[in-house]
C-alpha atoms as a PDB file:
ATOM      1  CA  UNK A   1     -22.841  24.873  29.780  1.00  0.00           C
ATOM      2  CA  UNK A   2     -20.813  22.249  27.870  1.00  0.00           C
ATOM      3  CA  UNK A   3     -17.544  21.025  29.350  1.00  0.00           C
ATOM      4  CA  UNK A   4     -14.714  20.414  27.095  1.00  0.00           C
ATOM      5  CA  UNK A   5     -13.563  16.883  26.797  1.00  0.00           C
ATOM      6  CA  UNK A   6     -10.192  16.249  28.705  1.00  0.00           C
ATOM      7  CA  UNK A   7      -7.572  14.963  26.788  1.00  0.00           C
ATOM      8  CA  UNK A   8      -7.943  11.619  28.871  1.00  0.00           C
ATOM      9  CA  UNK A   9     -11.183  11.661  27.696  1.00  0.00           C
ATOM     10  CA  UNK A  10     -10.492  12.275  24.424  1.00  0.00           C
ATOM     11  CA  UNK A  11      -7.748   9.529  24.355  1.00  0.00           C
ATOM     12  CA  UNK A  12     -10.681   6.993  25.905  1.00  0.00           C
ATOM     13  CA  UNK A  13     -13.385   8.045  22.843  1.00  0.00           C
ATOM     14  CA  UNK A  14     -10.272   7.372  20.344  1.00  0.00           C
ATOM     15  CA  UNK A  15      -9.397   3.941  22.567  1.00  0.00           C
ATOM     16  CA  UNK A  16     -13.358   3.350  22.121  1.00  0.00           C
ATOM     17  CA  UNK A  17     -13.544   3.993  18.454  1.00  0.00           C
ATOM     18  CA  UNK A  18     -10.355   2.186  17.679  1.00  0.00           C
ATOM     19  CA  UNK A  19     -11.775  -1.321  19.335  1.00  0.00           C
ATOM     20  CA  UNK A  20     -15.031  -0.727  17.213  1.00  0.00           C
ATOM     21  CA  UNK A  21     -12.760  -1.224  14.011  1.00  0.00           C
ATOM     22  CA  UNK A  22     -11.757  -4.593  13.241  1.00  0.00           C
ATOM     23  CA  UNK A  23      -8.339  -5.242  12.686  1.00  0.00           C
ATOM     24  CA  UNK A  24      -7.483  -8.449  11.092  1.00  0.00           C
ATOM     25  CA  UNK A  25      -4.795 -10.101  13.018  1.00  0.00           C
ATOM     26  CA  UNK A  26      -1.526 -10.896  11.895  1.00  0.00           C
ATOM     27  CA  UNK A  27      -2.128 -14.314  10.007  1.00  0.00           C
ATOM     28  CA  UNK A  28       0.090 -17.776  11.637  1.00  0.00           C
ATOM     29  CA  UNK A  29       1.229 -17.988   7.762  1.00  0.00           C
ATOM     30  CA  UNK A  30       2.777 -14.377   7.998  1.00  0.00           C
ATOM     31  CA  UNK A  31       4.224 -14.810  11.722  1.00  0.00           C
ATOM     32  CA  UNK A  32       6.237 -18.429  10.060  1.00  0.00           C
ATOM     33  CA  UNK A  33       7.498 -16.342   6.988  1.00  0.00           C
ATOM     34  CA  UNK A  34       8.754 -13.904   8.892  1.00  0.00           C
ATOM     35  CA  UNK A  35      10.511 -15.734  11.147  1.00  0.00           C
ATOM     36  CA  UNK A  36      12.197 -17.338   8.539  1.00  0.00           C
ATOM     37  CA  UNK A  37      12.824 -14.163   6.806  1.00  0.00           C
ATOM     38  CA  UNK A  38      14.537 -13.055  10.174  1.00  0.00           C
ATOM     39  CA  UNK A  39      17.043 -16.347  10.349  1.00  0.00           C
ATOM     40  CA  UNK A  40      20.951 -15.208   9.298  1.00  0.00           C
ATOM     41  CA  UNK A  41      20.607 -17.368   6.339  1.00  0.00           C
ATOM     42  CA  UNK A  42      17.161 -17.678   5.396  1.00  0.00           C
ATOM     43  CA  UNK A  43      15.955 -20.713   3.418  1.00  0.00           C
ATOM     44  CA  UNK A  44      13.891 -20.769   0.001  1.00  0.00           C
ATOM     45  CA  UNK A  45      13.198 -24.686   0.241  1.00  0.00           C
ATOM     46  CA  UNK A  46      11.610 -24.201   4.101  1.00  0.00           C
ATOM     47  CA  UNK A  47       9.564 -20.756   3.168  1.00  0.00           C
ATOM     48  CA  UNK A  48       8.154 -23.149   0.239  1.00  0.00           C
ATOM     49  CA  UNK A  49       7.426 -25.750   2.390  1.00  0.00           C
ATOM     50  CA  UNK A  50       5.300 -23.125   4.428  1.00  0.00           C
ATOM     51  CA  UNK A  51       4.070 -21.756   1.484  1.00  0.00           C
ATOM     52  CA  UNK A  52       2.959 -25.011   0.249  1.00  0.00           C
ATOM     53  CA  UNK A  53       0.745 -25.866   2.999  1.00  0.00           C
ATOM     54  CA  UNK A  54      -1.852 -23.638   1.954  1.00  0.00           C
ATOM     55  CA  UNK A  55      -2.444 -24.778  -1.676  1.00  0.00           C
ATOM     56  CA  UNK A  56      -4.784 -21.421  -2.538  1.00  0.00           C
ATOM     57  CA  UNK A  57      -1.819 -19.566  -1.522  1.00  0.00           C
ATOM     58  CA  UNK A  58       0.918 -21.384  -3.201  1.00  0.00           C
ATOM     59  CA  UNK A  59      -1.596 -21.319  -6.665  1.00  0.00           C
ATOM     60  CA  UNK A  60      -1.890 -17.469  -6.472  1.00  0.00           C
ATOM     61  CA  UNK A  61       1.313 -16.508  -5.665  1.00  0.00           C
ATOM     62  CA  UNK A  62       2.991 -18.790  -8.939  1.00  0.00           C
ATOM     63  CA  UNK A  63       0.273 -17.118 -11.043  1.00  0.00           C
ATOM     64  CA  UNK A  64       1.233 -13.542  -9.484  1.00  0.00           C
ATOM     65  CA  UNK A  65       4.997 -14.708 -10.172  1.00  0.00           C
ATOM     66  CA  UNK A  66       4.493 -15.527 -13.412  1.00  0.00           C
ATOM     67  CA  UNK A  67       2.204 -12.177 -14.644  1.00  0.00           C
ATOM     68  CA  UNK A  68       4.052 -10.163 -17.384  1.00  0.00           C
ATOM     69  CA  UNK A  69       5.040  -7.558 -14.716  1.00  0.00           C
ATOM     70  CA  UNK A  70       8.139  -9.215 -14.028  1.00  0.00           C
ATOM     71  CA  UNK A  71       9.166  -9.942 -17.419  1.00  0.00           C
ATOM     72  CA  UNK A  72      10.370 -13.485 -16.511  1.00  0.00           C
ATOM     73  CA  UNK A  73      11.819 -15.458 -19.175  1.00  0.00           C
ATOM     74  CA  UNK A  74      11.338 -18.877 -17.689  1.00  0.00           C
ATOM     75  CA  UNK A  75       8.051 -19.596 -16.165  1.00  0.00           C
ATOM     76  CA  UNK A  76       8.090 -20.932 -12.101  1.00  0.00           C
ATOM     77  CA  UNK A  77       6.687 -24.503 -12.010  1.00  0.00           C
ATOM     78  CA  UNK A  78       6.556 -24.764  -8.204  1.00  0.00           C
ATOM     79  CA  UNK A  79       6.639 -22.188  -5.305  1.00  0.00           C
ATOM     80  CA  UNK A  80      10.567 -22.599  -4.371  1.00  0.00           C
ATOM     81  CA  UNK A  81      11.144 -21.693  -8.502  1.00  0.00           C
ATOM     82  CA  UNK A  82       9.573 -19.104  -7.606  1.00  0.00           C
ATOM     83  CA  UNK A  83      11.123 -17.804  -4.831  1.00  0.00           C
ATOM     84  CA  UNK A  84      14.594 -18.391  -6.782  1.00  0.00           C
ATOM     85  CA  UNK A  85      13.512 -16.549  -9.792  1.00  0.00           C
ATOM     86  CA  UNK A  86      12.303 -13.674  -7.930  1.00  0.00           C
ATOM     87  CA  UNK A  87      13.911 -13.630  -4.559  1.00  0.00           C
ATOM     88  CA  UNK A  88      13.265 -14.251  -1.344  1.00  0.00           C
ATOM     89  CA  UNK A  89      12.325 -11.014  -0.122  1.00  0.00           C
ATOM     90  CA  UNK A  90       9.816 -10.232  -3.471  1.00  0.00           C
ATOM     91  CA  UNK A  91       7.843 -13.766  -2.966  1.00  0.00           C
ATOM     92  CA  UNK A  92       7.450 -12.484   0.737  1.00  0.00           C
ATOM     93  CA  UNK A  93       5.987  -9.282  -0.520  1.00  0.00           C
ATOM     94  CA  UNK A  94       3.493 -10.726  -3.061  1.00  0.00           C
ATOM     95  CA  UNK A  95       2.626 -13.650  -0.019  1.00  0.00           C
ATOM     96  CA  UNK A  96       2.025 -10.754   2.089  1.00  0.00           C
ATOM     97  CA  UNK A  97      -0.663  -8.974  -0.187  1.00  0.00           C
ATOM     98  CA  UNK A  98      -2.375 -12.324  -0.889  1.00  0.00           C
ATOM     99  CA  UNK A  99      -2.780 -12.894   2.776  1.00  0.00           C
ATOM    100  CA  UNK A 100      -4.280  -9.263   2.817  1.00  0.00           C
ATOM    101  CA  UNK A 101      -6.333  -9.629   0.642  1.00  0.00           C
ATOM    102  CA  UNK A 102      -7.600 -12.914   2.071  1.00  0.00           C
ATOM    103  CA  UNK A 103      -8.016 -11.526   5.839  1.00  0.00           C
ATOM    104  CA  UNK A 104      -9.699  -7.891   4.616  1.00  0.00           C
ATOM    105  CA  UNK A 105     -11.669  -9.079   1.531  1.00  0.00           C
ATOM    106  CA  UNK A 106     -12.590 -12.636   2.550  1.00  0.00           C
ATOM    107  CA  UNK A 107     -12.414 -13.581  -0.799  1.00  0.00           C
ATOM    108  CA  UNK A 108     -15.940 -12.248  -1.233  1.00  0.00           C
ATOM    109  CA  UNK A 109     -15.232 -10.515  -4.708  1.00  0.00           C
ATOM    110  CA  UNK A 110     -16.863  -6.941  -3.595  1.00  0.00           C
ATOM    111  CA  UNK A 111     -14.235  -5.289  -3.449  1.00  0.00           C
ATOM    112  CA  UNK A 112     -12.203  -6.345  -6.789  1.00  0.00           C
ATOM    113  CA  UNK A 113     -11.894  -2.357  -7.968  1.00  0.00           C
ATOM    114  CA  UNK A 114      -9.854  -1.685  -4.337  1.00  0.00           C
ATOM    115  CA  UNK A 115      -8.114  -4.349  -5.146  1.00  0.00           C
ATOM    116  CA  UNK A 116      -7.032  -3.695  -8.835  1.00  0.00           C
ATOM    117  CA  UNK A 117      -5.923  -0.830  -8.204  1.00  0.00           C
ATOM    118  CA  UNK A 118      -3.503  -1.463  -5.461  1.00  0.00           C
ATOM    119  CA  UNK A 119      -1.674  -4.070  -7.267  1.00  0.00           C
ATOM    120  CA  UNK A 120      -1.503  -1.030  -9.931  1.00  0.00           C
ATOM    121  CA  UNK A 121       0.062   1.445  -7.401  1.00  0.00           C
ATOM    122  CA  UNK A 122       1.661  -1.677  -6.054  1.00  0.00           C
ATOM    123  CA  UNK A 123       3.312  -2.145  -9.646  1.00  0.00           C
ATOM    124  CA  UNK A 124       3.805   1.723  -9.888  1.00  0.00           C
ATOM    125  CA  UNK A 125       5.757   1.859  -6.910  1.00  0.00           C
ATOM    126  CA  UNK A 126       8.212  -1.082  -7.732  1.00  0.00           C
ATOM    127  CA  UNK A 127       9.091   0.131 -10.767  1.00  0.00           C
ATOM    128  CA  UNK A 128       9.514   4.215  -9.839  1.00  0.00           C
ATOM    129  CA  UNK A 129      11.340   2.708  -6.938  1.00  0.00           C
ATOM    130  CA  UNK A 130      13.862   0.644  -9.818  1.00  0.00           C
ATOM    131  CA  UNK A 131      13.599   3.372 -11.615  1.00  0.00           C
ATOM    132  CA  UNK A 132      15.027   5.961  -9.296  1.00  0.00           C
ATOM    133  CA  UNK A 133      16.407   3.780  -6.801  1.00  0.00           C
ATOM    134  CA  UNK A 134      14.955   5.185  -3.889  1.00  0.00           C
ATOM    135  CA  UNK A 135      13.374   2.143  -1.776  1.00  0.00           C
ATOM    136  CA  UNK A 136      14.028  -1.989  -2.087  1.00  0.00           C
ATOM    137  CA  UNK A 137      11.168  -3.265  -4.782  1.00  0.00           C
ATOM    138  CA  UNK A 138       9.752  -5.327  -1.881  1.00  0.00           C
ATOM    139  CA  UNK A 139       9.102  -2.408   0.472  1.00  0.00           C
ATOM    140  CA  UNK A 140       7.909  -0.109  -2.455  1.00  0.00           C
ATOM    141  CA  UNK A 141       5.554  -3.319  -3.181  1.00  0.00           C
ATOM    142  CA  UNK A 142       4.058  -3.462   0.147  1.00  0.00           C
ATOM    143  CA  UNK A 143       3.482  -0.158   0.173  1.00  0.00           C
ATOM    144  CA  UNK A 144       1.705  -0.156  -2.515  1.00  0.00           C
ATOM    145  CA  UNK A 145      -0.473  -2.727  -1.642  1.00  0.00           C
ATOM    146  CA  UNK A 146      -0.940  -1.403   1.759  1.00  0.00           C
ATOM    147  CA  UNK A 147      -0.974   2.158   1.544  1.00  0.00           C
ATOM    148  CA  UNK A 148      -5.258   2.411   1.336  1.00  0.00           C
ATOM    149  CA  UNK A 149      -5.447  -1.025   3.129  1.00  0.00           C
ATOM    150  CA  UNK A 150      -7.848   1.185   5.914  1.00  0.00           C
ATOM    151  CA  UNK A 151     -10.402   1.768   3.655  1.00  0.00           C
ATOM    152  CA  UNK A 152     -12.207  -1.474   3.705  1.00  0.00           C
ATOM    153  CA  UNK A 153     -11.755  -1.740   7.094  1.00  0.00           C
ATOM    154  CA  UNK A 154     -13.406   2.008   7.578  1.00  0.00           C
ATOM    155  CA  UNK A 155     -16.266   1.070   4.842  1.00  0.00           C
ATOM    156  CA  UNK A 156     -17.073  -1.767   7.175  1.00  0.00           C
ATOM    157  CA  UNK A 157     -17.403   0.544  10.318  1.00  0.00           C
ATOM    158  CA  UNK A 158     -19.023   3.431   8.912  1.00  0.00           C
ATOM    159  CA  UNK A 159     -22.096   2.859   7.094  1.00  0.00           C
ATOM    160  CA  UNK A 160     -21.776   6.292   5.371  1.00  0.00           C
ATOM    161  CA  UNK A 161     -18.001   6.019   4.704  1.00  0.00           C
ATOM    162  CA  UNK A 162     -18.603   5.792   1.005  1.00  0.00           C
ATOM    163  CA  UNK A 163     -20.355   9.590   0.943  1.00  0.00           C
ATOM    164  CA  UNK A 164     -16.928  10.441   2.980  1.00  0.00           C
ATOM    165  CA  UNK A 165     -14.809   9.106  -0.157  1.00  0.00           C
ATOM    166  CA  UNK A 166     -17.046  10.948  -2.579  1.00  0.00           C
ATOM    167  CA  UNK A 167     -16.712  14.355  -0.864  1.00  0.00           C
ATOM    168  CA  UNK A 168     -13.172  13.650  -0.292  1.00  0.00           C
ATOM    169  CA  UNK A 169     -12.826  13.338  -4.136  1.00  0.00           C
ATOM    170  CA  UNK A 170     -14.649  16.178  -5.120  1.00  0.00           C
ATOM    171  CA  UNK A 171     -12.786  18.795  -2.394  1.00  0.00           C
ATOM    172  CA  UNK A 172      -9.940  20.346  -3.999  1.00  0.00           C
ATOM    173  CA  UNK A 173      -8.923  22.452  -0.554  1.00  0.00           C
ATOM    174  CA  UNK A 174      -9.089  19.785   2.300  1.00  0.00           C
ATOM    175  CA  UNK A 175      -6.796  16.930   2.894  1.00  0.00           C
ATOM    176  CA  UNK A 176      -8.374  13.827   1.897  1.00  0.00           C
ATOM    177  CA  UNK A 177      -7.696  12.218   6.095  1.00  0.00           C
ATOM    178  CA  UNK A 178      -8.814  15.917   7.325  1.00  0.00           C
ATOM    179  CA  UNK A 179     -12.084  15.006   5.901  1.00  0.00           C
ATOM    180  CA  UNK A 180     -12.202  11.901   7.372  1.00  0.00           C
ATOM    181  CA  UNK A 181     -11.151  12.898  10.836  1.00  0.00           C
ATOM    182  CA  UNK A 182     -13.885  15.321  10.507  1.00  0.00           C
ATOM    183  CA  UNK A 183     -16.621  12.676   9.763  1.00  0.00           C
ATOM    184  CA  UNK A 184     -15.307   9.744  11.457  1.00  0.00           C
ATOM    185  CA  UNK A 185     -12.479  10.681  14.041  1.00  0.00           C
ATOM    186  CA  UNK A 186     -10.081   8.533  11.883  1.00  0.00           C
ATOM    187  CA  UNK A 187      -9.036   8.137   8.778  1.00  0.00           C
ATOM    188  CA  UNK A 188      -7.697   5.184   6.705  1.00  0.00           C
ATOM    189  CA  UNK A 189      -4.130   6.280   6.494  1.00  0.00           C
ATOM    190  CA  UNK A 190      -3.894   6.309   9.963  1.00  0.00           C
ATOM    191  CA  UNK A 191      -6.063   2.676  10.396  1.00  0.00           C
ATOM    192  CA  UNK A 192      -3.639   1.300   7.946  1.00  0.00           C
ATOM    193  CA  UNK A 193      -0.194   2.280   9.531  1.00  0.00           C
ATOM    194  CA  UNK A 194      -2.142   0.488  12.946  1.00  0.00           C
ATOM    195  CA  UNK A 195      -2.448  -2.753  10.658  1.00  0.00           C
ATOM    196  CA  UNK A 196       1.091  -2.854   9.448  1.00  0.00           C
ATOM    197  CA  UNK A 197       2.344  -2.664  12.750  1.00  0.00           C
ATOM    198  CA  UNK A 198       0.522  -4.819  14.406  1.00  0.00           C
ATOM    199  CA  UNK A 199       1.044  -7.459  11.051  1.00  0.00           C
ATOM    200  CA  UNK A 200       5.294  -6.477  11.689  1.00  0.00           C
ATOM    201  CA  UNK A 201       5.798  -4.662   8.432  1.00  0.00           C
ATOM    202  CA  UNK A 202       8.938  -2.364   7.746  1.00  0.00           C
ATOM    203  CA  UNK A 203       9.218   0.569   9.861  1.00  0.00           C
ATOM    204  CA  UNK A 204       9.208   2.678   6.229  1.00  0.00           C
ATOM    205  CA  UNK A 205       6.421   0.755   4.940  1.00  0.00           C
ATOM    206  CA  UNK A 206       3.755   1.957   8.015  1.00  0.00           C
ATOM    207  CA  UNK A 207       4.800   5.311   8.533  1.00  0.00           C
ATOM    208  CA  UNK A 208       4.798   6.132   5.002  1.00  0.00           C
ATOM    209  CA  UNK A 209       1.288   4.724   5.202  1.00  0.00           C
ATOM    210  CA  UNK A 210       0.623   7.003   8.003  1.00  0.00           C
ATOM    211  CA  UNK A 211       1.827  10.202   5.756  1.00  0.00           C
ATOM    212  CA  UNK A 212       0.491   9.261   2.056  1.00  0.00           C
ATOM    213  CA  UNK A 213      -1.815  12.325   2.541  1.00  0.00           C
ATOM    214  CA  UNK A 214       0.430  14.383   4.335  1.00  0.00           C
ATOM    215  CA  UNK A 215       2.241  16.014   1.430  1.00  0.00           C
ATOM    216  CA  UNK A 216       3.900  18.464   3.912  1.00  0.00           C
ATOM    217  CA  UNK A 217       5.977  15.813   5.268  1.00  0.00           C
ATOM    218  CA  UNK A 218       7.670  16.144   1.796  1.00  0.00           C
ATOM    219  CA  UNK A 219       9.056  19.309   2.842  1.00  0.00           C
ATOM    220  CA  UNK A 220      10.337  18.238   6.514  1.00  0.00           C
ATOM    221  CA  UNK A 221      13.817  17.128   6.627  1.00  0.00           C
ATOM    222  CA  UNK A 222      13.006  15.737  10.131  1.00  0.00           C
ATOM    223  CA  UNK A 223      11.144  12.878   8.528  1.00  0.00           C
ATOM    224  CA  UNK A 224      13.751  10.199   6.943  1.00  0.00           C
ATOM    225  CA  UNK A 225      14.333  10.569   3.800  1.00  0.00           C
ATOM    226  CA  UNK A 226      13.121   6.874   2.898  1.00  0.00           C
ATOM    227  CA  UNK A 227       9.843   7.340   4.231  1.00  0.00           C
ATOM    228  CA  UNK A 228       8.824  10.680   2.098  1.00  0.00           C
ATOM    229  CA  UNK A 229      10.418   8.960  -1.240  1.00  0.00           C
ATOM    230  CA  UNK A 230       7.923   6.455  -0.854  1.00  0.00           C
ATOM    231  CA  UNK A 231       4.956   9.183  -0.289  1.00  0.00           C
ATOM    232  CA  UNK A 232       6.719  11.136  -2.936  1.00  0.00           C
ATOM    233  CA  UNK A 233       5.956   8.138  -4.982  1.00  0.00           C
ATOM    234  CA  UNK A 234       2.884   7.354  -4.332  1.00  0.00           C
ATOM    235  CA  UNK A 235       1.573  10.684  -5.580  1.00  0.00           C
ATOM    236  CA  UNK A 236       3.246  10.092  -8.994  1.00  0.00           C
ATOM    237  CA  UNK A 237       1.418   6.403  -9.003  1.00  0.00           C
ATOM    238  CA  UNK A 238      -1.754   7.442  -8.146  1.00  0.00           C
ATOM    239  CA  UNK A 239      -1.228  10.608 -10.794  1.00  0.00           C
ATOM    240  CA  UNK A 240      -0.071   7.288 -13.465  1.00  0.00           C
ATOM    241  CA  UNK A 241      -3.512   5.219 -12.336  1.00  0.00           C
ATOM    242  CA  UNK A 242      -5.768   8.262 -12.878  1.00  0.00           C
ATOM    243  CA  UNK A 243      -4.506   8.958 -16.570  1.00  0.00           C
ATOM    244  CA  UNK A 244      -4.708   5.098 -17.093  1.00  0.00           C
ATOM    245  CA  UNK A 245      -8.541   5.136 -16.575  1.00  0.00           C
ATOM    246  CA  UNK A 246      -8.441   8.372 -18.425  1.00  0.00           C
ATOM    247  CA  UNK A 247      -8.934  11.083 -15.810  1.00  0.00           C
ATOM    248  CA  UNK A 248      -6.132  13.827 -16.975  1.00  0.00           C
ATOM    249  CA  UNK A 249      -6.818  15.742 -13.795  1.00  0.00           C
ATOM    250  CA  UNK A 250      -6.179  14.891 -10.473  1.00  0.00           C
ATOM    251  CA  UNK A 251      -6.741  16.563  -7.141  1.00  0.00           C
ATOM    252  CA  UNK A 252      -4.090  14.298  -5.260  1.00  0.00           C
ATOM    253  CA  UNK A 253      -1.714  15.426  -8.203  1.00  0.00           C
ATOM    254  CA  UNK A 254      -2.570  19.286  -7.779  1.00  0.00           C
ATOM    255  CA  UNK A 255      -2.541  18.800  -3.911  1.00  0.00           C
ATOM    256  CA  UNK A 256       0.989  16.620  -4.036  1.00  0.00           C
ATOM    257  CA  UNK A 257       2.321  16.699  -7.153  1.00  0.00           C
ATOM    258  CA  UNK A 258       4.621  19.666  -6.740  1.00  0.00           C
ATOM    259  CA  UNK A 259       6.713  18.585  -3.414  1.00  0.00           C
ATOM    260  CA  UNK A 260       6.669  15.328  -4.711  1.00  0.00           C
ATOM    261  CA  UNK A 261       8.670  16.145  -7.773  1.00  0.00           C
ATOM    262  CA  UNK A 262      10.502  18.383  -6.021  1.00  0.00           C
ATOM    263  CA  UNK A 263      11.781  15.858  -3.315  1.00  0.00           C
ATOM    264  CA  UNK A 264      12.451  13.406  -5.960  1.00  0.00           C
ATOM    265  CA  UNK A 265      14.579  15.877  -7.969  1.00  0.00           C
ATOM    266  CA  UNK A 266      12.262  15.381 -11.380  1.00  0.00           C
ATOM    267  CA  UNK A 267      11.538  17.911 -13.817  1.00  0.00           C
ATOM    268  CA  UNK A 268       8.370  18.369 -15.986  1.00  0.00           C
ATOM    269  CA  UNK A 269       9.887  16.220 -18.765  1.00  0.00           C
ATOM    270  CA  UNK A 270      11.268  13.074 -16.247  1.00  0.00           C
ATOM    271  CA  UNK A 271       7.803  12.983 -15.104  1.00  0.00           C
ATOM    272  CA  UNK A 272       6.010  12.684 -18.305  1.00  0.00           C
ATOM    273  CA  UNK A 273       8.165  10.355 -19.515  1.00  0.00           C
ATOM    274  CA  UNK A 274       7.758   8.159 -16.251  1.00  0.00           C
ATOM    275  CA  UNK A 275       4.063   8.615 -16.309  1.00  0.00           C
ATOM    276  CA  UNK A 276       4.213   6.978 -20.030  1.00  0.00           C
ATOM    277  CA  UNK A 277       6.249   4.388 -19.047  1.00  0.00           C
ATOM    278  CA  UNK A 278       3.832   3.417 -15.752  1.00  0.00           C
ATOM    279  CA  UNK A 279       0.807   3.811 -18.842  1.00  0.00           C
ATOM    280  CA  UNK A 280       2.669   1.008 -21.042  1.00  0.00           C
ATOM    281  CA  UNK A 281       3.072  -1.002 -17.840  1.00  0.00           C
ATOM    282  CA  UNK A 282      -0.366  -0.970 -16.674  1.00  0.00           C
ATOM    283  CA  UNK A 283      -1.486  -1.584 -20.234  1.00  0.00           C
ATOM    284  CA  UNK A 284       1.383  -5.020 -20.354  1.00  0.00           C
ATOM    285  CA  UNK A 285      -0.302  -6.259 -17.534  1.00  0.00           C
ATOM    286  CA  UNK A 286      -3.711  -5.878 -18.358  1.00  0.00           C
END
């Protein structure tokens, strides 16, 4: 006969699995800025000088400052132009997806798709978020950049994690974390929301993480209000990315797509014409 697992049992297997998935740590560049960032009266010409430290990082955020995206008129010569074109709390976003990037990817290249298409829903985000003034552009931004953050860390776990994202695509009934707590006894959205916290992102920032695929939070007024805006527009991003590469049907849309408007208070008509506007975006910045 097979005894059932207690749930301190259970809680030790999830404790187990958990360790077996590496989480970078919070990077010393990140744990600076944010002290800073924390100060009454923080300082653009000391979060330069931190900035400017690590040359690679100073290079990539000017270019990232500079992109079309943000329309700026007068091109940033030096990392504290930057910061005083954009703001203080914008620069700390973009930082804070470079150093992502740099502790998940290693700068390896492989996974240059992932990371395309997060600064899209990244870019998506910030501008749904101007657009209907429902989050801070920085938090949408991080978000964005964050919200699938788990999956590279789960492909490098789970040898057979990129079968899990195929079914996942293809199953129009199941939630796309239900399948992966089914495979794996995890799922991304919920490896992702660990990261954040443990990196000291906004509150917002990793729960919504934690509920991107929960589209019934939409519905639950006992979930703030900030946090399912941001799912809310997530599932109108990723509806925006998949008619960008020219895929006019989307299960995340048919799953999501109907509490999400309805939370954010858009009709059939505000959402096509948003979903244009994210098109001409996406097509500016490529």
């Amino acid at each position: 006969m097979i005894r059932a697992a207690t749930p301190a049992e259970e809680s030790t297997v999830e404790d187990a699995l958990l360790r077996s998935i590496r989480i970078p740590p919070r990077p010393s560049l990140l744990v600076d800025l944010q002290r800073e960032l924390a100060e009454e009266d923080p300082s653009p010409r000391r979060i330069a000088r931190l900035i400017g430290n690590d040359v690679g990082m100073s290079g990539a955020l000017l270019k990232l400052a500079n992109s079309p995206f943000f329309g700026a008129t007068r091109k940033a010569k030096s990392v504290e132009q930057a910061i005083n074109f954009l703001g203080i709390n914008q620069c700390a976003a973009l930082l804070t997806g470079l150093l992502a990037r740099q502790a998940v990817d290693g700068n390896s290249g492989a996974l240059n798709q992932f990371w395309d298409t997060s600064a899209r829903r990244a870019q998506a985000l910030v501008l749904t978020a101007r657009r209907l003034r429902i989050a801070p552009p920085d938090i949408a931004h991080t978000f964005g950049l964050f919200c699938d953050i788990g999956i590279p860390l789960l492909m490098d776990r789970f040898s057979d994690y990129d079968d899990t994202l195929a079914i996942a695509a293809r199953d129009a009934q199941r939630g796309f974390t239900e399948i992966e707590d089914a495979r794996h006894s995890t799922n991304h959205a919920a490896i992702g929301c660990l990261l954040a916290r443990n990196w000291g992102l906004s509150p917002d920032v990793s729960w919504a993480i934690l509920h991107h695929h929960d589209y019934a939070v939409l519905d639950d007024e006992a979930t703030d209000d900030a946090i399912r805006s941001l799912v809310a527009a997530s599932v109108l991003a990723e509806r925006g990315i998949a008619r960008y590469h020219g895929n006019r049907n989307s299960l995340e849309w048919e799953k999501g797509g109907e509490p999400a408007c309805r939370h954010l208070g858009l009709d059939d008509g505000e959402v096509e014409d948003l979903l244009e506007e994210l098109h001409e975006t996406f097509h500016i910045e490529h």
